[in-house]
C-alpha atoms as a PDB file:
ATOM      1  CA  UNK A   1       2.520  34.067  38.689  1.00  0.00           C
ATOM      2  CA  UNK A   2       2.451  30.278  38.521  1.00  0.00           C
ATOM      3  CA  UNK A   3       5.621  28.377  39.220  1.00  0.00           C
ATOM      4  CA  UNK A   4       4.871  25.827  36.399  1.00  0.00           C
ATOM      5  CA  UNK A   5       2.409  25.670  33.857  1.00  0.00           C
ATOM      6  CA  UNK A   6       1.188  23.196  31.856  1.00  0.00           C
ATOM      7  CA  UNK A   7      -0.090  24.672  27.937  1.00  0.00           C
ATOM      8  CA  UNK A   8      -2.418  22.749  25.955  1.00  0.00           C
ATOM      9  CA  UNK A   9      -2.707  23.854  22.123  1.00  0.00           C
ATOM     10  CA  UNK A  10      -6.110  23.316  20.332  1.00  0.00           C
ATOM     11  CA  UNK A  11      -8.473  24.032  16.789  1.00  0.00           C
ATOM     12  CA  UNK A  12     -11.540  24.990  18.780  1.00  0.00           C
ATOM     13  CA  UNK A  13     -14.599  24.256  16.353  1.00  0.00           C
ATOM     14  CA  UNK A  14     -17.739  26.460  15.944  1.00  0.00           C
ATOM     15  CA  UNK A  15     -20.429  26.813  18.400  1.00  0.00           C
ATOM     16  CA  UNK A  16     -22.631  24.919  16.323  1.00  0.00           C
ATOM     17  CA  UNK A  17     -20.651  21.809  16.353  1.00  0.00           C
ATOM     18  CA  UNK A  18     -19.324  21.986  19.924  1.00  0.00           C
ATOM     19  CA  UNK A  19     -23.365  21.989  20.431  1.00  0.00           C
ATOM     20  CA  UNK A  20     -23.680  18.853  18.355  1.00  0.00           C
ATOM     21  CA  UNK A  21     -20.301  17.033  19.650  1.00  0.00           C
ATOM     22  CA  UNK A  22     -21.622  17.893  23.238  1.00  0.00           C
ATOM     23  CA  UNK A  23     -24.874  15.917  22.166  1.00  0.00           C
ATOM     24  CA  UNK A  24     -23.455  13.038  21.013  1.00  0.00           C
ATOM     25  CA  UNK A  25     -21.426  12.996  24.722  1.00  0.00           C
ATOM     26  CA  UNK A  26     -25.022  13.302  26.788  1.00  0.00           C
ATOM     27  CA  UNK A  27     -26.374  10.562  24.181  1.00  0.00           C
ATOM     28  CA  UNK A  28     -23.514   8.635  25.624  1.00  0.00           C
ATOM     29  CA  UNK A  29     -24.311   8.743  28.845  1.00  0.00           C
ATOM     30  CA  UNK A  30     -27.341   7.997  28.429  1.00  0.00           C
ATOM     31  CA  UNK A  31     -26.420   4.989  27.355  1.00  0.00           C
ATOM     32  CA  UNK A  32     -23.471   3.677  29.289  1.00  0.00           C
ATOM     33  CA  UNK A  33     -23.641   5.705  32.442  1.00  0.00           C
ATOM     34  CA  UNK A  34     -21.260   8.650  33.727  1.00  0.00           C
ATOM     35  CA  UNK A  35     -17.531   8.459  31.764  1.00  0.00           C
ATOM     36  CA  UNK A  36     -14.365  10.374  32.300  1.00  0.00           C
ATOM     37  CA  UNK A  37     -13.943  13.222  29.618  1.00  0.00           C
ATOM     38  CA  UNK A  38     -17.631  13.447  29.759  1.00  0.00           C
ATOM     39  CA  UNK A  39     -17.588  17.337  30.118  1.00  0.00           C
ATOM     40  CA  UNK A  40     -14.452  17.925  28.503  1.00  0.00           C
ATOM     41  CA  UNK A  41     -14.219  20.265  25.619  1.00  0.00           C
ATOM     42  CA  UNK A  42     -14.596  20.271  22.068  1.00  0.00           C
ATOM     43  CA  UNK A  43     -11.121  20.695  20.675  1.00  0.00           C
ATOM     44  CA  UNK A  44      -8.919  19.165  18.277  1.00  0.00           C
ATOM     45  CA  UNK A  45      -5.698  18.511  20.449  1.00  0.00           C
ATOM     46  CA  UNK A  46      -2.931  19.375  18.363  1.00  0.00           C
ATOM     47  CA  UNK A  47       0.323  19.130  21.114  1.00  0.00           C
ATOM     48  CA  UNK A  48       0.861  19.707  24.844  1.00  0.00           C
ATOM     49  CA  UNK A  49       3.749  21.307  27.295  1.00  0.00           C
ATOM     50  CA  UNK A  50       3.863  20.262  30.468  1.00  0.00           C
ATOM     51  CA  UNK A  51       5.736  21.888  33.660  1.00  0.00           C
ATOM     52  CA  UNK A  52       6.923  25.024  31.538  1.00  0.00           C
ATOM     53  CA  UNK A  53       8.489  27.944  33.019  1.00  0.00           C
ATOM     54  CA  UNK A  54       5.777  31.089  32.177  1.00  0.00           C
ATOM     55  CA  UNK A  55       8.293  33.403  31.874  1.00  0.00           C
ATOM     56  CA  UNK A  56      10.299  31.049  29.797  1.00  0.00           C
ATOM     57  CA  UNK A  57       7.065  30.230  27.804  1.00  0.00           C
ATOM     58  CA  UNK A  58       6.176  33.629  27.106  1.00  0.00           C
ATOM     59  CA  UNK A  59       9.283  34.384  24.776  1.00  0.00           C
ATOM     60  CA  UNK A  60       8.721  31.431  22.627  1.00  0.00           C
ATOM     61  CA  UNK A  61       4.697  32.039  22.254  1.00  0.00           C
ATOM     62  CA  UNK A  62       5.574  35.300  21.155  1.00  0.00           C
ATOM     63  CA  UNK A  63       8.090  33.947  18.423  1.00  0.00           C
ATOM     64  CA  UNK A  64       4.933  31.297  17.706  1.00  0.00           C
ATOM     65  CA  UNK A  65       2.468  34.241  16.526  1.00  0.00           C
ATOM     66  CA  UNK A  66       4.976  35.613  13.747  1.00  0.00           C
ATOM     67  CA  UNK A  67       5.138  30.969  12.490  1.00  0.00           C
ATOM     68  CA  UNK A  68       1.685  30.746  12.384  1.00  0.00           C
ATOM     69  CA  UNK A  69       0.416  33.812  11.132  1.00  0.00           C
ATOM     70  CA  UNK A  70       2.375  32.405   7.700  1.00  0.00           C
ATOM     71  CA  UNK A  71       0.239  29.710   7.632  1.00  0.00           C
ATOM     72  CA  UNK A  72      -3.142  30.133   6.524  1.00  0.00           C
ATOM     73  CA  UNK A  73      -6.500  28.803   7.457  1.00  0.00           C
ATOM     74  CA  UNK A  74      -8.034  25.432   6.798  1.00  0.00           C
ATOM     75  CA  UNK A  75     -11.471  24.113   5.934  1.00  0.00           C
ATOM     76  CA  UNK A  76     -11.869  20.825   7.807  1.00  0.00           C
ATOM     77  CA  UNK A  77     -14.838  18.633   7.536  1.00  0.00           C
ATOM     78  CA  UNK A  78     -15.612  16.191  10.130  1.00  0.00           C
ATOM     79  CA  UNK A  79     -16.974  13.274   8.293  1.00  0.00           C
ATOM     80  CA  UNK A  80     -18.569  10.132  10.656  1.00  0.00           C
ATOM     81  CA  UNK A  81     -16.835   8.397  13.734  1.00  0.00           C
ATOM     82  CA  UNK A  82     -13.644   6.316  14.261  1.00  0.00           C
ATOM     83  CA  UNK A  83     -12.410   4.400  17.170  1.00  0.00           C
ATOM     84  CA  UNK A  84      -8.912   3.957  18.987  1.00  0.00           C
ATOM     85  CA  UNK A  85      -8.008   0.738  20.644  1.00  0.00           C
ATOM     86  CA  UNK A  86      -5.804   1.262  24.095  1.00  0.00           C
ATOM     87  CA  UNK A  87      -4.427  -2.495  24.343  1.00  0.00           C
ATOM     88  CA  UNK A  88      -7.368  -5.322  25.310  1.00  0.00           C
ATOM     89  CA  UNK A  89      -9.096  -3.240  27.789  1.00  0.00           C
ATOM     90  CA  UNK A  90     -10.130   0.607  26.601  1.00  0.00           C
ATOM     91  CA  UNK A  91     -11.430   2.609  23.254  1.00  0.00           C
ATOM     92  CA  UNK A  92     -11.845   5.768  22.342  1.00  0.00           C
ATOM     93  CA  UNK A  93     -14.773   7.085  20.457  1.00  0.00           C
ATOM     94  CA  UNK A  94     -13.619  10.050  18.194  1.00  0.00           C
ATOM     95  CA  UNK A  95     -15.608  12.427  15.301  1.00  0.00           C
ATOM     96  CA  UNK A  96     -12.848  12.164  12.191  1.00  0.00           C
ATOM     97  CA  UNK A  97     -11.421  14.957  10.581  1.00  0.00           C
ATOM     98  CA  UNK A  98     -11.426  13.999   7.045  1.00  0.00           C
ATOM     99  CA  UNK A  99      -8.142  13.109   5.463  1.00  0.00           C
ATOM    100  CA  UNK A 100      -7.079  14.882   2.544  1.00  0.00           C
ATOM    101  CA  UNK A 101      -4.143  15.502   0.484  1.00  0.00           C
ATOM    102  CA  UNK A 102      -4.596  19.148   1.388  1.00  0.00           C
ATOM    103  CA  UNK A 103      -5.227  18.680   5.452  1.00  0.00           C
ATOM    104  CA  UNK A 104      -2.569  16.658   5.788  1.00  0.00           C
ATOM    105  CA  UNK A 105       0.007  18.925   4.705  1.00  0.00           C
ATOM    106  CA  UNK A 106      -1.698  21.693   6.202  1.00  0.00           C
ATOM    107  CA  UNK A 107      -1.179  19.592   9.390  1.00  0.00           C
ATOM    108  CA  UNK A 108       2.006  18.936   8.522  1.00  0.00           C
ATOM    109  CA  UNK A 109       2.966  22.193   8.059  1.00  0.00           C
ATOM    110  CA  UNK A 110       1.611  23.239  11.103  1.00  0.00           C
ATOM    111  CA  UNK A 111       3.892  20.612  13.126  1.00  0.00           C
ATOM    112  CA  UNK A 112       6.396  22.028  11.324  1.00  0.00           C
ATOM    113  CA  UNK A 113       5.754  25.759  12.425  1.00  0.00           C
ATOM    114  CA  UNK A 114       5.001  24.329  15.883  1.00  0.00           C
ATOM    115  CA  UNK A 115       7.895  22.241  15.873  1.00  0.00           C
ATOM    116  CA  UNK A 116       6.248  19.199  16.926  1.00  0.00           C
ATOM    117  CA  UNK A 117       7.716  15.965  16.462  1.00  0.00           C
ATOM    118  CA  UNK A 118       4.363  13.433  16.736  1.00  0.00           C
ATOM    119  CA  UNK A 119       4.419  10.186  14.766  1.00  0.00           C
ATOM    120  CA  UNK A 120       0.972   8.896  13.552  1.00  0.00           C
ATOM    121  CA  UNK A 121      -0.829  12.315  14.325  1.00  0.00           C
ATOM    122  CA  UNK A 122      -4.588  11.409  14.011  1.00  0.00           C
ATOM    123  CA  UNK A 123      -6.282  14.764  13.954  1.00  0.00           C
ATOM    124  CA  UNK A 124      -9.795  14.399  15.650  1.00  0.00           C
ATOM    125  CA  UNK A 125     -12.573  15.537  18.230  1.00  0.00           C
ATOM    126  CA  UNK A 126     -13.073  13.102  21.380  1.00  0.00           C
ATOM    127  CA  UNK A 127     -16.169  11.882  22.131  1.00  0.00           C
ATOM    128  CA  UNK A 128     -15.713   9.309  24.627  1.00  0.00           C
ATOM    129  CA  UNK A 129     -12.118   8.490  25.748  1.00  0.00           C
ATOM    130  CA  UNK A 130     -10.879   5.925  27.367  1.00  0.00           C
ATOM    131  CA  UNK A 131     -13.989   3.475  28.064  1.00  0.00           C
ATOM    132  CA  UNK A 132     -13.865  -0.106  28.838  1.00  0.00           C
ATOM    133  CA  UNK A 133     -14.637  -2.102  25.608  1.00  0.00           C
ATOM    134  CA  UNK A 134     -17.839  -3.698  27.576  1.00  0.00           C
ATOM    135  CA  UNK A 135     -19.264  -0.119  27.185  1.00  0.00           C
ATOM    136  CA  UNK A 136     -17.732   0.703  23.833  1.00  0.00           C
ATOM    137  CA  UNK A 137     -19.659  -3.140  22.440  1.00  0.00           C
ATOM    138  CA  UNK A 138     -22.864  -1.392  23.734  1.00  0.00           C
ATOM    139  CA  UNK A 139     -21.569   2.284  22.559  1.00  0.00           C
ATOM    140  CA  UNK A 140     -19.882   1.498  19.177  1.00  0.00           C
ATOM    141  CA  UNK A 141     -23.278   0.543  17.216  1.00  0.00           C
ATOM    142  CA  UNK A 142     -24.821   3.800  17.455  1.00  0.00           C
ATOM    143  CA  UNK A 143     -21.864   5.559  16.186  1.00  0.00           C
ATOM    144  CA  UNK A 144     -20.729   2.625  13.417  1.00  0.00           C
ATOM    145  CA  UNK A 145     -22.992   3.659  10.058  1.00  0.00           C
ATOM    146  CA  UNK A 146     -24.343   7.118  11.899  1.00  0.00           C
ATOM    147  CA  UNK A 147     -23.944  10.017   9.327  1.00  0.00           C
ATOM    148  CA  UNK A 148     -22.328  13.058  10.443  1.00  0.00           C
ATOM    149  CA  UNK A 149     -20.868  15.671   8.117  1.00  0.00           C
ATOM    150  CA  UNK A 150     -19.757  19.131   9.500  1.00  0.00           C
ATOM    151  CA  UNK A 151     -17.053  21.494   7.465  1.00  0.00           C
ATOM    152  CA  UNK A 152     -15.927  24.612   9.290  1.00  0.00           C
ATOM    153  CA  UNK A 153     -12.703  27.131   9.276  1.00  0.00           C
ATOM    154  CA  UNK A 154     -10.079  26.671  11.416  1.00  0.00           C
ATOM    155  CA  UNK A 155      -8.516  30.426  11.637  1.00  0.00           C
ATOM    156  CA  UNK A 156      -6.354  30.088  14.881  1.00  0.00           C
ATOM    157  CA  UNK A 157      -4.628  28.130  17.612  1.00  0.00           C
ATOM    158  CA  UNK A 158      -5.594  27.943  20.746  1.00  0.00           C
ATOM    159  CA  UNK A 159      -3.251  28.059  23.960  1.00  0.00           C
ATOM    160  CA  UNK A 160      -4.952  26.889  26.902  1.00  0.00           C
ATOM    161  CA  UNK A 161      -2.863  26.997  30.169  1.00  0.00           C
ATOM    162  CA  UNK A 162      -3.394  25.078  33.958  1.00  0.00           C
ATOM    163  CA  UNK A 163      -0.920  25.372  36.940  1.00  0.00           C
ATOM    164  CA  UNK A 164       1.134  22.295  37.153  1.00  0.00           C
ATOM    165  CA  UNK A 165       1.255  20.929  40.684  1.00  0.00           C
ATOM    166  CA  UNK A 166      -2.399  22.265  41.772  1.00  0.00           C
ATOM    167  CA  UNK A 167      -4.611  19.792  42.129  1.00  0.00           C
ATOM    168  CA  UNK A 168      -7.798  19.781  39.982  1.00  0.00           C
ATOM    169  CA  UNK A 169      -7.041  22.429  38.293  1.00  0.00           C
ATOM    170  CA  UNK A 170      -9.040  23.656  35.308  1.00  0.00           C
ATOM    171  CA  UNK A 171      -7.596  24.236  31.766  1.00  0.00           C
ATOM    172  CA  UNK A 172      -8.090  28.502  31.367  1.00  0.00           C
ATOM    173  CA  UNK A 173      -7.637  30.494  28.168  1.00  0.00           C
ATOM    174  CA  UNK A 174      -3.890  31.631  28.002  1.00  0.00           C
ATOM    175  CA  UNK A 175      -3.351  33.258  24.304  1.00  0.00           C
ATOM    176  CA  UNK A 176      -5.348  33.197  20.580  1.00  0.00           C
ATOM    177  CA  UNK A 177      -2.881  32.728  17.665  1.00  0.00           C
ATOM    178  CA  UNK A 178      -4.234  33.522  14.450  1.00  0.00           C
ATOM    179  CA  UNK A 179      -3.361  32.036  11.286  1.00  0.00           C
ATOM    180  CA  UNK A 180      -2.899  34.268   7.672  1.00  0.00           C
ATOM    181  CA  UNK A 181      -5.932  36.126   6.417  1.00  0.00           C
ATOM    182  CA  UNK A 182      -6.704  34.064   3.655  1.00  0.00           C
ATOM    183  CA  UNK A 183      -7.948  30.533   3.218  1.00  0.00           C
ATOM    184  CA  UNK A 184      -4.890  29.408   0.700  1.00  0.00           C
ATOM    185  CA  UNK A 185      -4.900  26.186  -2.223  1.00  0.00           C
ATOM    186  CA  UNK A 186      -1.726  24.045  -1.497  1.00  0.00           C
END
């Protein structure tokens, strides 16, 4: 047993986008060298805990799975690229999850259920993170006008868990929460 753990919580996508995400990442490289995240996963971050007690943690995933099996599915579509500016120095290159009336409550309703208190809660899919804007000048214009358009389910949650104070540890699969049965019309 772990002393601390840290537990990431994540809308893993299909294989066949992770394939296509994971494309757009080597394309990347190709073009601006080596980056950090560059063999990250393809995930839609929805909220971290860090330097939780396990057996403290346990108990309150537990009362999670009875929350989120109220809510039901969601069809997201990823529709092009968007950017995020870190100050004067860094952007982030992200696939967008298209904006809807009906996502963002879902969303909503799942930080609700989650109990997560986020302002401005972009959800998205990382390509590059973090870059210097020198690379993201000669990065940006291939993502800009590029067309992408991908829909899939998202039927669960994702806990991911690490130790807290081991260095370079890896992110391992801690616990699948599953949302209702049925895809529902808000």
């Amino acid at each position: 047993m772990t002393a601390y753990a840290d537990y990431l919580m994540v809308i893993t996508p299909p294989d066949n986008i992770v394939k296509e995400i994971l494309r757009y990442k080597r394309a990347s490289a190709n073009t601006m060298g080596h980056f950090e995240g560059m063999h990250s996963s393809v995930q839609i971050v929805v909220t971290y805990q860090t330097r939780c007690n396990p057996g403290l943690a346990q108990p309150a995933f537990e009362k999670m799975i009875k929350r989120l099996h109220a809510l039901p599915p969601v069809e997201l579509r990823l529709n092009g690229f968007g950017f995020f500016n870190h100050g004067e120095t860094a952007r982030t290159i992200y696939a967008v999850v298209e904006k809807t009336a009906h996502t963002d409550n879902w969303f909503r309703l799942l930080k609700k259920q989650l109990d997560i208190r986020v302002e401005n809660f972009v959800p998205h899919i990382t390509l590059v993170r973090n870059i210097p804007v020198t690379s993201f000048d000669k990065l940006w214009p291939n993502f800009e006008n590029r067309p992408f358009s991908e829909t899939f389910t998202a039927n669960s949650l994702t806990i991911l868990q690490k130790e807290t104070f081991v260095d370079y540890c890896e992110w391992r699969h801690y616990k699948e929460l599953f949302f209702a049965d049925k895809l529902a019309i808000f």
